[in-house]
PDB file of N, CA and C in Angstrom:
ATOM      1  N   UNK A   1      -1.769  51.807 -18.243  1.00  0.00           N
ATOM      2  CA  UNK A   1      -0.359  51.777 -18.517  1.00  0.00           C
ATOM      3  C   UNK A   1       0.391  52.280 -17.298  1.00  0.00           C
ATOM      4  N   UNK A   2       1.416  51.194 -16.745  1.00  0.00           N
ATOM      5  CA  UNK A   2       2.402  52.023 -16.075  1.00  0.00           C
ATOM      6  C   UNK A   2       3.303  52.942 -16.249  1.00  0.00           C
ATOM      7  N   UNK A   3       3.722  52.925 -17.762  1.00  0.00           N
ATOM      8  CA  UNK A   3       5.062  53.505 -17.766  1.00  0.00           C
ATOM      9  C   UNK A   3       4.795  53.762 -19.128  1.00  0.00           C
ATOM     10  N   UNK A   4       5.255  55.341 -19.586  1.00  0.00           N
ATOM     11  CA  UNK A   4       5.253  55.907 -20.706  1.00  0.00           C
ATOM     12  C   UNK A   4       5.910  54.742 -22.222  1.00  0.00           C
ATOM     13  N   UNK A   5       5.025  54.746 -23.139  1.00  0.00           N
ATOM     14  CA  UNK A   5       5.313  53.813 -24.099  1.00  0.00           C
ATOM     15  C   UNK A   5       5.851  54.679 -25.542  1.00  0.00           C
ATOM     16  N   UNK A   6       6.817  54.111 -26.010  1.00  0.00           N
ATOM     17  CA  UNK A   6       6.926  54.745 -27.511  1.00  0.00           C
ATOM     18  C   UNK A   6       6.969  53.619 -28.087  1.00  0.00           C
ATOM     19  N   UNK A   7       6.819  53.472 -29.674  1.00  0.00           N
ATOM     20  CA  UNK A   7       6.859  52.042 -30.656  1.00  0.00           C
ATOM     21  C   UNK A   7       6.469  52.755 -31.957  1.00  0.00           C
ATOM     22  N   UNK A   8       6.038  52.013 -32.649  1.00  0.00           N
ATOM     23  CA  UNK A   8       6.256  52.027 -34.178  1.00  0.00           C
ATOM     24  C   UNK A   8       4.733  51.496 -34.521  1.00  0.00           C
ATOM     25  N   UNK A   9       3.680  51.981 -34.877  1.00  0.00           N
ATOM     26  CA  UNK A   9       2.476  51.324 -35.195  1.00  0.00           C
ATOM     27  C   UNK A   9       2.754  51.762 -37.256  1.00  0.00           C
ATOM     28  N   UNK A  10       1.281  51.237 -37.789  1.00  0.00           N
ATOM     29  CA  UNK A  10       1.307  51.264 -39.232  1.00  0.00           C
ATOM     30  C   UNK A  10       1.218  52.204 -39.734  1.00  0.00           C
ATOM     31  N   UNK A  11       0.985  53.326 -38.527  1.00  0.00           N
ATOM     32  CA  UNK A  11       0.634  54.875 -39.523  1.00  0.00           C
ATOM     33  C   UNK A  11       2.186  55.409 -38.636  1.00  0.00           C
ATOM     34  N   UNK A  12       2.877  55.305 -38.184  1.00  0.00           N
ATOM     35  CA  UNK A  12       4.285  55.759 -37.872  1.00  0.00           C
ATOM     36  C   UNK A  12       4.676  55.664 -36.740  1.00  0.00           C
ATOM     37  N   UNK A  13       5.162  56.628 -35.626  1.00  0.00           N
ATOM     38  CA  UNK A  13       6.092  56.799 -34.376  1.00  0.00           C
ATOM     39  C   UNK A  13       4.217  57.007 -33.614  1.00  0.00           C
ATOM     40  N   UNK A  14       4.150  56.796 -32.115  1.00  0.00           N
ATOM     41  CA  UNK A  14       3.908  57.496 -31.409  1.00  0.00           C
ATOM     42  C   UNK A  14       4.118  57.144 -29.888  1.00  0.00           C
ATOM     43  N   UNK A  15       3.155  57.728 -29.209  1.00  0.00           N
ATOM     44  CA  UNK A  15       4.184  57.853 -27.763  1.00  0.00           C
ATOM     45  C   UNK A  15       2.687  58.268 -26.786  1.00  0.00           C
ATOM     46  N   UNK A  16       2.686  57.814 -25.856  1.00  0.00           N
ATOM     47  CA  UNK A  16       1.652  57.262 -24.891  1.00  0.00           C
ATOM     48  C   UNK A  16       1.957  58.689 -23.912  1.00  0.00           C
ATOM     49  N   UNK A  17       1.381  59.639 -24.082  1.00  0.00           N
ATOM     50  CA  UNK A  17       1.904  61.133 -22.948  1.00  0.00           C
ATOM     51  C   UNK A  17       1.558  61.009 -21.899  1.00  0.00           C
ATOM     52  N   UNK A  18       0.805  60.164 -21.340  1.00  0.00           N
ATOM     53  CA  UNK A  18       0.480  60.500 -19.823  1.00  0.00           C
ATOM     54  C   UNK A  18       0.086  59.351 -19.497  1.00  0.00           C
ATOM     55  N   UNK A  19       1.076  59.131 -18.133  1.00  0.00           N
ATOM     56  CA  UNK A  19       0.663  57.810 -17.068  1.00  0.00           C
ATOM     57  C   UNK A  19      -0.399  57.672 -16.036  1.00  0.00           C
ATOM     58  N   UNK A  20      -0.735  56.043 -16.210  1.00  0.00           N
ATOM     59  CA  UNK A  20      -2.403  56.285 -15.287  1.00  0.00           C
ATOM     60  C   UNK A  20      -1.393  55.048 -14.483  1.00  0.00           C
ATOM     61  N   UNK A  21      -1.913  55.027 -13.669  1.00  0.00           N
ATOM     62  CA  UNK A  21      -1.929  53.200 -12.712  1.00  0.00           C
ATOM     63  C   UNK A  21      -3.180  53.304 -12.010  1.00  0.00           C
ATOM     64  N   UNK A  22      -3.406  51.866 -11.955  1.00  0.00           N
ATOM     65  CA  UNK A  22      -5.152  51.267 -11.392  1.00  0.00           C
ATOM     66  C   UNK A  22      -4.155  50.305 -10.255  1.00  0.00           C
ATOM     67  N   UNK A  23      -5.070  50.795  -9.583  1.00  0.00           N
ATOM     68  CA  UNK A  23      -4.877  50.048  -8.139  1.00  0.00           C
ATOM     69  C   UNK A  23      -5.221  48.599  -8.011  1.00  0.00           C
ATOM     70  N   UNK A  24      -4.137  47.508  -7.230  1.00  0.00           N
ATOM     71  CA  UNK A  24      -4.906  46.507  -7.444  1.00  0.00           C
ATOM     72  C   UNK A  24      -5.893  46.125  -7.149  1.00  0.00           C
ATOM     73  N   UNK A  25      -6.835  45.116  -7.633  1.00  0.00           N
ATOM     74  CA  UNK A  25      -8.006  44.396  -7.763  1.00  0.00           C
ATOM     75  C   UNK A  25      -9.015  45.876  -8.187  1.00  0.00           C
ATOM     76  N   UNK A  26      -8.281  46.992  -8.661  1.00  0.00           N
ATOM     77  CA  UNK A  26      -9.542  47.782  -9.461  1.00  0.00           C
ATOM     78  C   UNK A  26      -9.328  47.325 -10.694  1.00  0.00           C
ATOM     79  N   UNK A  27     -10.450  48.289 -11.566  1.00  0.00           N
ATOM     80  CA  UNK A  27     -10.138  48.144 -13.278  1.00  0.00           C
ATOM     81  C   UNK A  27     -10.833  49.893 -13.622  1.00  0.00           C
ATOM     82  N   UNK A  28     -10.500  49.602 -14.920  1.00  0.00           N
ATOM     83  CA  UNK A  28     -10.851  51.021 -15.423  1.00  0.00           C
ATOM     84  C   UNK A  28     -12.694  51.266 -15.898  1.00  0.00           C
ATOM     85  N   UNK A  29     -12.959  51.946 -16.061  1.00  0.00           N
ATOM     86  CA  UNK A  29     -14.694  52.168 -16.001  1.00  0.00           C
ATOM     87  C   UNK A  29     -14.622  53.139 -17.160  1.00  0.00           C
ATOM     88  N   UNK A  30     -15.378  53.500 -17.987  1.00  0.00           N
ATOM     89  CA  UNK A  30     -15.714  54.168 -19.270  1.00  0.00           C
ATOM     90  C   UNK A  30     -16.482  54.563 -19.732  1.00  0.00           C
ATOM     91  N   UNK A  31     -16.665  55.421 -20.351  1.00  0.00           N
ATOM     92  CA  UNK A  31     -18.655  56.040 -20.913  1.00  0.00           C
ATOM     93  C   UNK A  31     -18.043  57.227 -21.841  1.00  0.00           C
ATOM     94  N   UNK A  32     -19.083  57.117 -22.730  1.00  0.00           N
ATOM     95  CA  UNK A  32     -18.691  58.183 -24.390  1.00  0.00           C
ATOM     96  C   UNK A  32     -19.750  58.733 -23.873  1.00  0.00           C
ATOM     97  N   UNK A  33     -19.719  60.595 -23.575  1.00  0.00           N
ATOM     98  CA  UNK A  33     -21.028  61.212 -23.165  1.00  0.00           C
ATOM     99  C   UNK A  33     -20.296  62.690 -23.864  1.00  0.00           C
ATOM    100  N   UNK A  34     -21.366  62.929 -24.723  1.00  0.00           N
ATOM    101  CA  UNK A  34     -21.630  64.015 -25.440  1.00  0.00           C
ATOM    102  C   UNK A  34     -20.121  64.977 -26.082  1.00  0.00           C
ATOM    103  N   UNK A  35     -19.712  63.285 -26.895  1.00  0.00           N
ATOM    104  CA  UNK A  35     -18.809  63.167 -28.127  1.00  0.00           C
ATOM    105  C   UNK A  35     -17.322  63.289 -27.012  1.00  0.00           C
ATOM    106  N   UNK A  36     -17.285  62.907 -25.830  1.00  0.00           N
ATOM    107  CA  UNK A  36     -16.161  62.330 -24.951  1.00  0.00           C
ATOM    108  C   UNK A  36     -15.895  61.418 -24.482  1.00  0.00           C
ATOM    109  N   UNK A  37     -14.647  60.939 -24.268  1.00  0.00           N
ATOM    110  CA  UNK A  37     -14.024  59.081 -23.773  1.00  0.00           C
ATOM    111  C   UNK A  37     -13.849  59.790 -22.436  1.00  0.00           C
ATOM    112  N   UNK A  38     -15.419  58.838 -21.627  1.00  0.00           N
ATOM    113  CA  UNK A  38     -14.682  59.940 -19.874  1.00  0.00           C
ATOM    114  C   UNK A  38     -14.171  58.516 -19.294  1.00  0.00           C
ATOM    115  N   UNK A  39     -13.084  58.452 -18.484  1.00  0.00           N
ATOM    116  CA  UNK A  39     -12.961  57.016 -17.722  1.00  0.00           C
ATOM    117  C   UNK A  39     -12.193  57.454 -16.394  1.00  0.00           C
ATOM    118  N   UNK A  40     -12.379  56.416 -15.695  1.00  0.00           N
ATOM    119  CA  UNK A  40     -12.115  56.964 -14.086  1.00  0.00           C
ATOM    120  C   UNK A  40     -11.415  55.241 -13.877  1.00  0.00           C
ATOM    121  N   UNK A  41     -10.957  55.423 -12.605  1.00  0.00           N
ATOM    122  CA  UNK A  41     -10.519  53.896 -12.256  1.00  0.00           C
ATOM    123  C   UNK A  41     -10.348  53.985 -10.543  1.00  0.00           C
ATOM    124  N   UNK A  42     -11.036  55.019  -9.909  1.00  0.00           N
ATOM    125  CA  UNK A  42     -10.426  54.987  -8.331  1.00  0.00           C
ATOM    126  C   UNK A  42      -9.350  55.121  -7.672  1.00  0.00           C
ATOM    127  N   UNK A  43      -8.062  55.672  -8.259  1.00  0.00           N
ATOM    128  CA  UNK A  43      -6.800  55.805  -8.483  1.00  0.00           C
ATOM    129  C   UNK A  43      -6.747  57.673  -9.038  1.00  0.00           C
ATOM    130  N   UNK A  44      -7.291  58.110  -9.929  1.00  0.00           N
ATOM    131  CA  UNK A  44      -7.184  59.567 -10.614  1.00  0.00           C
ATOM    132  C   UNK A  44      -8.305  60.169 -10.434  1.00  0.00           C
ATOM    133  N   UNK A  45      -8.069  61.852 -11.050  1.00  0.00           N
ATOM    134  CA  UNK A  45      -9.646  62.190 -10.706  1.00  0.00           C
ATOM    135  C   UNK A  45     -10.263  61.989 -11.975  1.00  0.00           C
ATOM    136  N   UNK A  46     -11.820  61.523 -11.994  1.00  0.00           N
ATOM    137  CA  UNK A  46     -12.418  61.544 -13.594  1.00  0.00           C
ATOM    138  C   UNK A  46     -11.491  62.219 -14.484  1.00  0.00           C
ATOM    139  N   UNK A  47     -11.487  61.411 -15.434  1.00  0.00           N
ATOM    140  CA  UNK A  47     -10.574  62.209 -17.004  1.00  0.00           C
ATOM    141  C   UNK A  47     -11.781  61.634 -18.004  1.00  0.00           C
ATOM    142  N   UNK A  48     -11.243  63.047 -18.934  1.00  0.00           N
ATOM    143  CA  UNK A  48     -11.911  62.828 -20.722  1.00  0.00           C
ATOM    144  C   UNK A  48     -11.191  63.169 -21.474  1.00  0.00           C
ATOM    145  N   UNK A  49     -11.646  62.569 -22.417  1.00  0.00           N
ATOM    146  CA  UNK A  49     -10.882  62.861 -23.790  1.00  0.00           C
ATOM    147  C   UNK A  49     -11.574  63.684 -25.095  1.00  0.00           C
ATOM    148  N   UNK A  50     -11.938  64.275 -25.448  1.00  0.00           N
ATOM    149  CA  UNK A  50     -12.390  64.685 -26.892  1.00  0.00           C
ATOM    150  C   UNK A  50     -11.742  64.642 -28.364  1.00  0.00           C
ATOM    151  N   UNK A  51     -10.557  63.294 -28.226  1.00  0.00           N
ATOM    152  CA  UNK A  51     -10.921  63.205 -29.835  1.00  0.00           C
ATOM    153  C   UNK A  51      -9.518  64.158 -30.285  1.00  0.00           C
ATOM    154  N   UNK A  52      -9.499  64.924 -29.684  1.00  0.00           N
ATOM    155  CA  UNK A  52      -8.957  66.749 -30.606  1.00  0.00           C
ATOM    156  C   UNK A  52      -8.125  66.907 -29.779  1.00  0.00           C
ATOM    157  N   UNK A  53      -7.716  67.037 -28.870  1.00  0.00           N
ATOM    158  CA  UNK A  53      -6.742  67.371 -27.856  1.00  0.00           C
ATOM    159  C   UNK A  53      -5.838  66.292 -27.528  1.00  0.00           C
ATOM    160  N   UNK A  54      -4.446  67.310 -27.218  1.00  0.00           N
ATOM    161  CA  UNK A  54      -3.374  65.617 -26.927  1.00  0.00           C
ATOM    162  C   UNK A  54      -3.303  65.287 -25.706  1.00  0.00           C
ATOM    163  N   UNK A  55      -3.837  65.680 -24.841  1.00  0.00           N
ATOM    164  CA  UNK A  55      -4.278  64.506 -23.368  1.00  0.00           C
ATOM    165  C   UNK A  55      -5.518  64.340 -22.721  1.00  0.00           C
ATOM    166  N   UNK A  56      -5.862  63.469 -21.949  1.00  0.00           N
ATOM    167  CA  UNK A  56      -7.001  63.913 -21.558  1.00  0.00           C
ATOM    168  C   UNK A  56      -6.769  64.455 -20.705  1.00  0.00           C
ATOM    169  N   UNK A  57      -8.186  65.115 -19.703  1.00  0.00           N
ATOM    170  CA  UNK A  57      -7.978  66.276 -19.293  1.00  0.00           C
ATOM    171  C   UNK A  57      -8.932  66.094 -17.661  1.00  0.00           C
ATOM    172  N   UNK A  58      -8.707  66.454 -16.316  1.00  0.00           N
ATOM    173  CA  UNK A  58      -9.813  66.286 -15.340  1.00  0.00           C
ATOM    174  C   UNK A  58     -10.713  66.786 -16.123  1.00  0.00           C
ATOM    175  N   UNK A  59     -11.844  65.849 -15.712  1.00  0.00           N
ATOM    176  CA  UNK A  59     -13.560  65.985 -15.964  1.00  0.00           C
ATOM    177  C   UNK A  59     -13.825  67.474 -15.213  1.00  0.00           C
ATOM    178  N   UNK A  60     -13.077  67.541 -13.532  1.00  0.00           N
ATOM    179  CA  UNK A  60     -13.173  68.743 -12.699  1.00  0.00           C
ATOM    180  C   UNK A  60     -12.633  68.700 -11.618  1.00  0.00           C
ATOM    181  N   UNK A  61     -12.327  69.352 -10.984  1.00  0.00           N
ATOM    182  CA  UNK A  61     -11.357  68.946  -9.915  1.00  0.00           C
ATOM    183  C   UNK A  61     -12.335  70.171  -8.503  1.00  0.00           C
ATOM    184  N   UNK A  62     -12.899  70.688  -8.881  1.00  0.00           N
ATOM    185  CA  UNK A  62     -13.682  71.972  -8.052  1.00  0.00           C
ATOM    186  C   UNK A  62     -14.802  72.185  -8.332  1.00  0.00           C
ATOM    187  N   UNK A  63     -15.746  71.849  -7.744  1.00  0.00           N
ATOM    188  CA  UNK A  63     -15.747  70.705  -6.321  1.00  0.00           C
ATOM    189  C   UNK A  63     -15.321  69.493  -6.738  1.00  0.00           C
ATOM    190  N   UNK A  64     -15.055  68.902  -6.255  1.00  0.00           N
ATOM    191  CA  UNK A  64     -14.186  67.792  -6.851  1.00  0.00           C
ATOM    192  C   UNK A  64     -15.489  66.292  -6.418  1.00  0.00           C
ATOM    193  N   UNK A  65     -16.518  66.878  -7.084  1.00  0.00           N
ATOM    194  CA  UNK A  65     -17.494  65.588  -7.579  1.00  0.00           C
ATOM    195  C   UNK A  65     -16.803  64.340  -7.861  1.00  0.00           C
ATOM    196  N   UNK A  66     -15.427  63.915  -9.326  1.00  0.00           N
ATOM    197  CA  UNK A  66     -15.450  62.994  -9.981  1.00  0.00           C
ATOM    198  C   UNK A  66     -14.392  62.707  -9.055  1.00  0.00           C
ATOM    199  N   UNK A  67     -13.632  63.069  -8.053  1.00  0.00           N
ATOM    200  CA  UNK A  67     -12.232  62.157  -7.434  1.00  0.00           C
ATOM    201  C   UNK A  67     -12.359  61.179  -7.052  1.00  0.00           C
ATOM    202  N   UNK A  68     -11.389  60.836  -7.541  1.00  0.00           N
ATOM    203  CA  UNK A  68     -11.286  58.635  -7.546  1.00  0.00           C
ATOM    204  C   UNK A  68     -12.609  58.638  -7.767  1.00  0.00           C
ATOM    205  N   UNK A  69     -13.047  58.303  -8.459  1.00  0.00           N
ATOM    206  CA  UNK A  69     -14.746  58.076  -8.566  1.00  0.00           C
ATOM    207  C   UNK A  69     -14.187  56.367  -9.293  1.00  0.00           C
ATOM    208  N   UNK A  70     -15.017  55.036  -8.898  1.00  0.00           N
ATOM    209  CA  UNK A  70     -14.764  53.496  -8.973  1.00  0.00           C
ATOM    210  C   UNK A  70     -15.239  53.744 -10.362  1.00  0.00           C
ATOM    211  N   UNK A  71     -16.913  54.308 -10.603  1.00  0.00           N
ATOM    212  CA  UNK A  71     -17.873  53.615 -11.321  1.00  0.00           C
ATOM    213  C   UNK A  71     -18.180  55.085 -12.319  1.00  0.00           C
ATOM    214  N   UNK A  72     -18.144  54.805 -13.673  1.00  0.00           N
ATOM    215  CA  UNK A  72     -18.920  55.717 -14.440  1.00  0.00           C
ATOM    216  C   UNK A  72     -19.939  54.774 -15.121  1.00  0.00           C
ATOM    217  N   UNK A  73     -20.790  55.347 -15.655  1.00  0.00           N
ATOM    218  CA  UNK A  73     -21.613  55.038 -16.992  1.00  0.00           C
ATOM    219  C   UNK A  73     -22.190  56.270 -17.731  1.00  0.00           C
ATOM    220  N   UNK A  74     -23.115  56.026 -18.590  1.00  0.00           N
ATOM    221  CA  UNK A  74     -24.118  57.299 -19.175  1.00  0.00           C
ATOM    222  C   UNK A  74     -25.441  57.119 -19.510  1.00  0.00           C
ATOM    223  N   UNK A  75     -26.034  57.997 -19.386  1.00  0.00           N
ATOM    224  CA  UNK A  75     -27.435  58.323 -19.111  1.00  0.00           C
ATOM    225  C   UNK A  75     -27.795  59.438 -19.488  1.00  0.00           C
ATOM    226  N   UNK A  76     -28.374  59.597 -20.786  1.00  0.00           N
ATOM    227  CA  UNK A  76     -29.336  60.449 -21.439  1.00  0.00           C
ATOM    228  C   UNK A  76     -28.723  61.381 -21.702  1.00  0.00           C
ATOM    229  N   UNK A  77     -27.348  61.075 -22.065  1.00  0.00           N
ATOM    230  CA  UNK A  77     -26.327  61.756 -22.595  1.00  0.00           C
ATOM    231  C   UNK A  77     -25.671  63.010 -21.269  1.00  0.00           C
ATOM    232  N   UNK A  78     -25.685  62.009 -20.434  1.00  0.00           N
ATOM    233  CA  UNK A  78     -25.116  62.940 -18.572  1.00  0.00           C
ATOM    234  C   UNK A  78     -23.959  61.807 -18.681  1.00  0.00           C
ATOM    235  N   UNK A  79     -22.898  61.765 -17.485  1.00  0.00           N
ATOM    236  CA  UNK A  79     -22.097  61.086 -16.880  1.00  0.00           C
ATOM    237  C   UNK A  79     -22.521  60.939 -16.058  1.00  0.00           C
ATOM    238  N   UNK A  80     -22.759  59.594 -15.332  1.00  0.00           N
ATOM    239  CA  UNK A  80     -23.371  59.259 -14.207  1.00  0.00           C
ATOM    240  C   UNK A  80     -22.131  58.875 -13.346  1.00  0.00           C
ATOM    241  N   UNK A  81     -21.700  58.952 -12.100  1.00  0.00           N
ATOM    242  CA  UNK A  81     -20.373  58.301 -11.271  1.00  0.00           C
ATOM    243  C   UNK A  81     -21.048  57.918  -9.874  1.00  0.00           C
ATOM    244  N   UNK A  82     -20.002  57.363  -9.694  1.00  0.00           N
ATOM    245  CA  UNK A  82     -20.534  56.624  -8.229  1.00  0.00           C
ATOM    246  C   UNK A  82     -19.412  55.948  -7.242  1.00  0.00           C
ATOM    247  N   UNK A  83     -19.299  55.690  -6.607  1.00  0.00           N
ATOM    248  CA  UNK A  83     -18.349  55.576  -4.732  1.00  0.00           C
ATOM    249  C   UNK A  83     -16.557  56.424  -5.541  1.00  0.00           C
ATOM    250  N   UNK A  84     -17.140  57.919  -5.301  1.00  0.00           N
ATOM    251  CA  UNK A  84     -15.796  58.705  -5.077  1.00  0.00           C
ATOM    252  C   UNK A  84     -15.356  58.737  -3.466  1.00  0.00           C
ATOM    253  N   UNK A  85     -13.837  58.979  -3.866  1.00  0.00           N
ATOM    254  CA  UNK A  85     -13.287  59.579  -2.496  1.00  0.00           C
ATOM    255  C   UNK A  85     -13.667  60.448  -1.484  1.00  0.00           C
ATOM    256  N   UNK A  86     -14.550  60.394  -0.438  1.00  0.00           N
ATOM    257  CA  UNK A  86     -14.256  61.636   0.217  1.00  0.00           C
ATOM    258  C   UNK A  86     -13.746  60.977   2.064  1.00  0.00           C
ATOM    259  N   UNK A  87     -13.491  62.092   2.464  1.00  0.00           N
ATOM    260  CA  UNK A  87     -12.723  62.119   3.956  1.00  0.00           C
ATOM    261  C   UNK A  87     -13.784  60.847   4.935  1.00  0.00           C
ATOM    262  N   UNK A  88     -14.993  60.726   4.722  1.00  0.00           N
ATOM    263  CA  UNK A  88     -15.626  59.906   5.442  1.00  0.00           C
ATOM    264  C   UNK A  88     -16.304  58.335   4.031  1.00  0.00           C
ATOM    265  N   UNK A  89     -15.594  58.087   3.540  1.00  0.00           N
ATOM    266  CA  UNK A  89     -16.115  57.048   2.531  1.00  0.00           C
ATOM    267  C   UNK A  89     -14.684  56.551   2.125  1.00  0.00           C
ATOM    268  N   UNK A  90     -14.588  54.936   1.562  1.00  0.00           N
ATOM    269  CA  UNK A  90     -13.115  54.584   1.661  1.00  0.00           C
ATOM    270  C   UNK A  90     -12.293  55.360   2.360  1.00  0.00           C
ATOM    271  N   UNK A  91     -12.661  54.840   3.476  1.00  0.00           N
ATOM    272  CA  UNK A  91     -11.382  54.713   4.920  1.00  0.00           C
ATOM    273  C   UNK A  91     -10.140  53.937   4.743  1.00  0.00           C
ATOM    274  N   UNK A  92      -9.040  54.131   4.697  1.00  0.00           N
ATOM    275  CA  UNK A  92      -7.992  53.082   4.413  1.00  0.00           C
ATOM    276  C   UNK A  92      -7.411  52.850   3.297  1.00  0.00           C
ATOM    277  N   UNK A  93      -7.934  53.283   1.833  1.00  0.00           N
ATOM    278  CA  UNK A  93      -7.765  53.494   0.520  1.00  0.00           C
ATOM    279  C   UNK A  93      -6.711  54.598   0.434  1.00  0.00           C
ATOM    280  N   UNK A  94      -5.849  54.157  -0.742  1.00  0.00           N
ATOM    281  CA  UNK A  94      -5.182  55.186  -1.140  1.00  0.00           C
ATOM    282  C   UNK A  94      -3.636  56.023  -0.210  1.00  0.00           C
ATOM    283  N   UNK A  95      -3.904  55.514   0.912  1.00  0.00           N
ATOM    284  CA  UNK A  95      -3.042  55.894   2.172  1.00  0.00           C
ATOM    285  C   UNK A  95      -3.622  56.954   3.001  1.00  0.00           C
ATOM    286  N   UNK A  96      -4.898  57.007   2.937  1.00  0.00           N
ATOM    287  CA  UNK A  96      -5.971  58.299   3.602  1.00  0.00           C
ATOM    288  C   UNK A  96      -5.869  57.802   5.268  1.00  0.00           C
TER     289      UNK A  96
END
């Protein structure tokens, strides 16, 4: 989503709290690991969700393992990620 949404669904009002944007020609990546919606898109740092809380939340930011991370999946109930940001990897991305 670009831009904060409100509307009217069948169970009442609600409202979209927090803006993501995906960069073009990316997409968003996803994995349910140990009862969490984690998704990344190369654009934010890893986020999850648990269900219970009203936003999601960085996966971690220190050390900052999940930033811009392209690729998640899961594995044996781990988060697996793969081509994050750092100072020598995507050169030219992002305005680096």
């Amino acid at each position: 989503m670009s831009a904060a949404y409100t509307g009217a669904a069948t169970s009442g009002a609600y409202k979209v709290r927090k803006v993501y944007s995906c960069p073009v020609g990316e997409r968003w990546q996803f994995a349910a690991v140990n009862g969490k919606f984690c998704f990344v898109n190369g654009n934010v740092y890893g986020q999850y969700w648990d269900g219970t809380s009203t936003y999601a939340t960085d996966l971690e930011t220190t050390p900052t393992y999940t930033k811009y991370a392209r690729y998640c999946t899961s594995f044996a109930n781990r988060l697996v990620i793969a081509d994050m940001y750092t100072p020598t990897m995507r050169p030219g991305t992002r305005g680096w």
